[in-house]
C-alpha atoms as a PDB file:
ATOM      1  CA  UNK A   1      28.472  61.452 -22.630  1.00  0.00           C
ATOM      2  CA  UNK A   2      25.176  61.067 -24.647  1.00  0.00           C
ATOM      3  CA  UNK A   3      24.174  63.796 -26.316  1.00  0.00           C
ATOM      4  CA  UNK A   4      20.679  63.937 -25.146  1.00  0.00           C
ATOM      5  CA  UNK A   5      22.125  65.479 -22.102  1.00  0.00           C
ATOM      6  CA  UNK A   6      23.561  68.467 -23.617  1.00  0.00           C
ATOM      7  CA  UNK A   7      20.661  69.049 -25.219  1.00  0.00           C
ATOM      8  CA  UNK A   8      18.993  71.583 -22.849  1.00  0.00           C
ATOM      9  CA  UNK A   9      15.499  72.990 -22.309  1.00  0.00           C
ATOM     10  CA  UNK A  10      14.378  71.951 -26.075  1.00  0.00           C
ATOM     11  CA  UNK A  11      16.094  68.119 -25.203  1.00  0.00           C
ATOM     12  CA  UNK A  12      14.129  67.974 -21.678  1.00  0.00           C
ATOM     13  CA  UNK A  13      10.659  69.024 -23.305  1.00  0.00           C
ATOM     14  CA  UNK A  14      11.156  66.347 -26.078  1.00  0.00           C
ATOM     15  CA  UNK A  15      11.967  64.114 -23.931  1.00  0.00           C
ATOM     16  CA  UNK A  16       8.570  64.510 -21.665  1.00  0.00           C
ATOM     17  CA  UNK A  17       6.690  64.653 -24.526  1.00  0.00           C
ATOM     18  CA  UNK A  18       7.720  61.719 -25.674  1.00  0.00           C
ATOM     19  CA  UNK A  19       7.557  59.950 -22.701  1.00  0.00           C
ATOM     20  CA  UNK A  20       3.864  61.556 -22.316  1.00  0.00           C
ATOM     21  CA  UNK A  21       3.353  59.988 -26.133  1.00  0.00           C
ATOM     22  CA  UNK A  22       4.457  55.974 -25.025  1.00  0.00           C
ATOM     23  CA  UNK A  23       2.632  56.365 -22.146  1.00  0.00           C
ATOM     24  CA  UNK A  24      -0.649  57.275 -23.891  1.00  0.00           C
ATOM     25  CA  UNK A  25      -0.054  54.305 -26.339  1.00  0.00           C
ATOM     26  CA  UNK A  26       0.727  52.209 -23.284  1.00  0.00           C
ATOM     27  CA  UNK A  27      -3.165  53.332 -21.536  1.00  0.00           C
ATOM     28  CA  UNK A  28      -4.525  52.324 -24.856  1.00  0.00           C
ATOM     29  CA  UNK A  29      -2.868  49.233 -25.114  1.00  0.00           C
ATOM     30  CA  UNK A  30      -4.357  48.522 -21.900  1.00  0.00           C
ATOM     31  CA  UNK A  31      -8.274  49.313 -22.582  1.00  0.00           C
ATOM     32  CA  UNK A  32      -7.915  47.666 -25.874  1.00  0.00           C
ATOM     33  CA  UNK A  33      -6.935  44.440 -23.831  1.00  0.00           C
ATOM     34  CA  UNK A  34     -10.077  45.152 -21.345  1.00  0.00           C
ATOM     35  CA  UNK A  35     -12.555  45.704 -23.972  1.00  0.00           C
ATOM     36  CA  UNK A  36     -11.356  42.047 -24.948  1.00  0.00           C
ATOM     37  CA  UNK A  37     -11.240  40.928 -21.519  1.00  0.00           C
ATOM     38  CA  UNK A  38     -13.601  42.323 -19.568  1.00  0.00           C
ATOM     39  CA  UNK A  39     -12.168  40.677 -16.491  1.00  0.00           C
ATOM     40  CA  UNK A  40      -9.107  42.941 -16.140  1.00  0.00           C
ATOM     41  CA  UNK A  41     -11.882  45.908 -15.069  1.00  0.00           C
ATOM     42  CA  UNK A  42     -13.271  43.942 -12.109  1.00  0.00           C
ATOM     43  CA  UNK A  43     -10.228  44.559 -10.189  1.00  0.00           C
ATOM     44  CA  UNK A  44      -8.296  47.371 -11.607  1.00  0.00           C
ATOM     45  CA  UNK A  45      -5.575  47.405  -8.846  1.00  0.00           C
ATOM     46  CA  UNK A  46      -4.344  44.033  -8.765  1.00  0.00           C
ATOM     47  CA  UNK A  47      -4.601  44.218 -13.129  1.00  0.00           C
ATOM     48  CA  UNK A  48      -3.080  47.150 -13.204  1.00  0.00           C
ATOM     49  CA  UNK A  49       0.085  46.276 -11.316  1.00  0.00           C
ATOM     50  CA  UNK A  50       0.229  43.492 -13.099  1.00  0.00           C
ATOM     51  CA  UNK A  51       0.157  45.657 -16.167  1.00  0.00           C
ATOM     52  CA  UNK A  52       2.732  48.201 -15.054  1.00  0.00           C
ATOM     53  CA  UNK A  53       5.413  45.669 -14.654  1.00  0.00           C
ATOM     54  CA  UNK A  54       4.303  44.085 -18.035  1.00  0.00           C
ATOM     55  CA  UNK A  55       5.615  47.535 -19.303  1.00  0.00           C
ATOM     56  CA  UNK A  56       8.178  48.112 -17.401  1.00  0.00           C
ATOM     57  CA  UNK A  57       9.735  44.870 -18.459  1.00  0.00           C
ATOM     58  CA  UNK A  58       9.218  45.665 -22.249  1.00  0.00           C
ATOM     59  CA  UNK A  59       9.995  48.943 -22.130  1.00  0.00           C
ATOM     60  CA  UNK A  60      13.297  47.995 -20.188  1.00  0.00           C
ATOM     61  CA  UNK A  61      14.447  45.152 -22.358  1.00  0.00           C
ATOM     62  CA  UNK A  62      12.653  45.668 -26.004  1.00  0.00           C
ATOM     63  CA  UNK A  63      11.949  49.439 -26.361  1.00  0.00           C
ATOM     64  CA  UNK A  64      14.963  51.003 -24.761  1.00  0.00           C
ATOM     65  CA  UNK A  65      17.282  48.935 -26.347  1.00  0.00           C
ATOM     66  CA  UNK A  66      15.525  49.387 -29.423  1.00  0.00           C
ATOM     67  CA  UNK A  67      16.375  53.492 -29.583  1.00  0.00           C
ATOM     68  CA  UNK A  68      19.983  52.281 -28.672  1.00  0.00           C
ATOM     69  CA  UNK A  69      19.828  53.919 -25.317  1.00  0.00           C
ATOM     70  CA  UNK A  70      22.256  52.584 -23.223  1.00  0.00           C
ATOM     71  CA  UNK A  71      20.926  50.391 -20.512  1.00  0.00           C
ATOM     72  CA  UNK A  72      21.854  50.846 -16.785  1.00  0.00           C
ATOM     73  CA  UNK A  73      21.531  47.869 -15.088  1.00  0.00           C
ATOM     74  CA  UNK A  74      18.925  47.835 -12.184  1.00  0.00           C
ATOM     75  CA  UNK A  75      20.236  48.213  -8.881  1.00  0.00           C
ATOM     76  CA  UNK A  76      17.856  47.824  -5.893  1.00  0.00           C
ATOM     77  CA  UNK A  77      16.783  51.144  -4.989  1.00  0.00           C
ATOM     78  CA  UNK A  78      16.459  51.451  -9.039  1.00  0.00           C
ATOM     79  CA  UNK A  79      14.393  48.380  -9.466  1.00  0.00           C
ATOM     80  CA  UNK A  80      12.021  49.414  -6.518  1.00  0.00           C
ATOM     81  CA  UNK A  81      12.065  52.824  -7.816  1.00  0.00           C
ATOM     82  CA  UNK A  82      10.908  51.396 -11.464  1.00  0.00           C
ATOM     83  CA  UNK A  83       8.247  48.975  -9.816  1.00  0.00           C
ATOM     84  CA  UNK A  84       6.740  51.688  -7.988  1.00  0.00           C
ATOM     85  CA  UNK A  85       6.581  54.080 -10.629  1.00  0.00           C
ATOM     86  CA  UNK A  86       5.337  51.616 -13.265  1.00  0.00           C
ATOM     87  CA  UNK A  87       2.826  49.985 -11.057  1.00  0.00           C
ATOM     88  CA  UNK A  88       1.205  52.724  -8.699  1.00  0.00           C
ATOM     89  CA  UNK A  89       2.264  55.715 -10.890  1.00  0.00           C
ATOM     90  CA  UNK A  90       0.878  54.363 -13.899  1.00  0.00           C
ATOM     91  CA  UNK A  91      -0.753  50.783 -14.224  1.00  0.00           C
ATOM     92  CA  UNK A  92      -3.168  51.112 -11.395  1.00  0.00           C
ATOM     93  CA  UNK A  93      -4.130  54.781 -12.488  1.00  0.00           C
ATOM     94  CA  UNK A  94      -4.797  53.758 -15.691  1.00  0.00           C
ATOM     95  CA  UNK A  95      -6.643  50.456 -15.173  1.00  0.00           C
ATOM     96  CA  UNK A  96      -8.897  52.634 -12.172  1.00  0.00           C
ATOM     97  CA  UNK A  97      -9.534  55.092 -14.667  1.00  0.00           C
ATOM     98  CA  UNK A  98     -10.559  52.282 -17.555  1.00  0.00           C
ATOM     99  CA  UNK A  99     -12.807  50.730 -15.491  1.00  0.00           C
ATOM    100  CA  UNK A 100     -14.210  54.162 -14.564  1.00  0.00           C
ATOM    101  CA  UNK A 101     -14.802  55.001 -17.925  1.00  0.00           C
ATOM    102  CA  UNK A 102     -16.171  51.760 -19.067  1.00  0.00           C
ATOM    103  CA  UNK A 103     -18.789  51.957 -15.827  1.00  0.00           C
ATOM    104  CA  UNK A 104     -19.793  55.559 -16.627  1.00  0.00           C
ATOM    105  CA  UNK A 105     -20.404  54.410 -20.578  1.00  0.00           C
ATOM    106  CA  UNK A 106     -22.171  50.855 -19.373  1.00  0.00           C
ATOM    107  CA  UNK A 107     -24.278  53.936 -17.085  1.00  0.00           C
ATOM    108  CA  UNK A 108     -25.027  56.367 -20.165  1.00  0.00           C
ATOM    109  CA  UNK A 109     -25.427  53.274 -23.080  1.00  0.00           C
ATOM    110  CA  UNK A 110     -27.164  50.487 -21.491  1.00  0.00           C
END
């Protein structure tokens, strides 16, 4: 068994946090790509999606391999599971809220 999974309360709450941590650098990857393209905000859903499988995909093949995690391969309900969470969990939020931002600071800084 890994060891990550006798690692307890103190193993769980480093785990979130670092989940929490790739996922911020993961929103700012994304509104560093829409300050260069501009397009991405003018329809945050369909971007975002996009976006979240982008991640998903590199996190699943590059990243996680990278930590030498072992990789479980997808099975369906795990691959729709993934796509869901990646896309409407996290790459639509984010884009929606990007394209919030940037319309509240295009508002206050004309």
């Amino acid at each position: 068994m890994h060891a990550a999974l006798h690692a307890g309360l103190p193993g769980i709450l480093l785990g979130q946090a670092g989940h929490v941590a790739v996922s911020l650098v993961w929103g700012f990857v994304f509104v560093a790509l829409a300050r260069r393209l501009p397009e991405l905000l003018d329809r945050p859903v369909l971007w975002g999606a996009l976006y979240g499988i982008v991640v998903m995909l590199v996190m699943h093949y590059v990243v996680v391999p990278l930590g030498h995690a072992p990789r479980i391969p997808y099975t369906l309900p795990g691959l729709v599971n993934n796509l869901v969470a990646h896309t409407l969990c996290f790459g639509v939020p984010v884009a929606l809220v990007a394209a919030r931002l940037t319309n509240a600071a295009v508002r206050l800084y004309p």
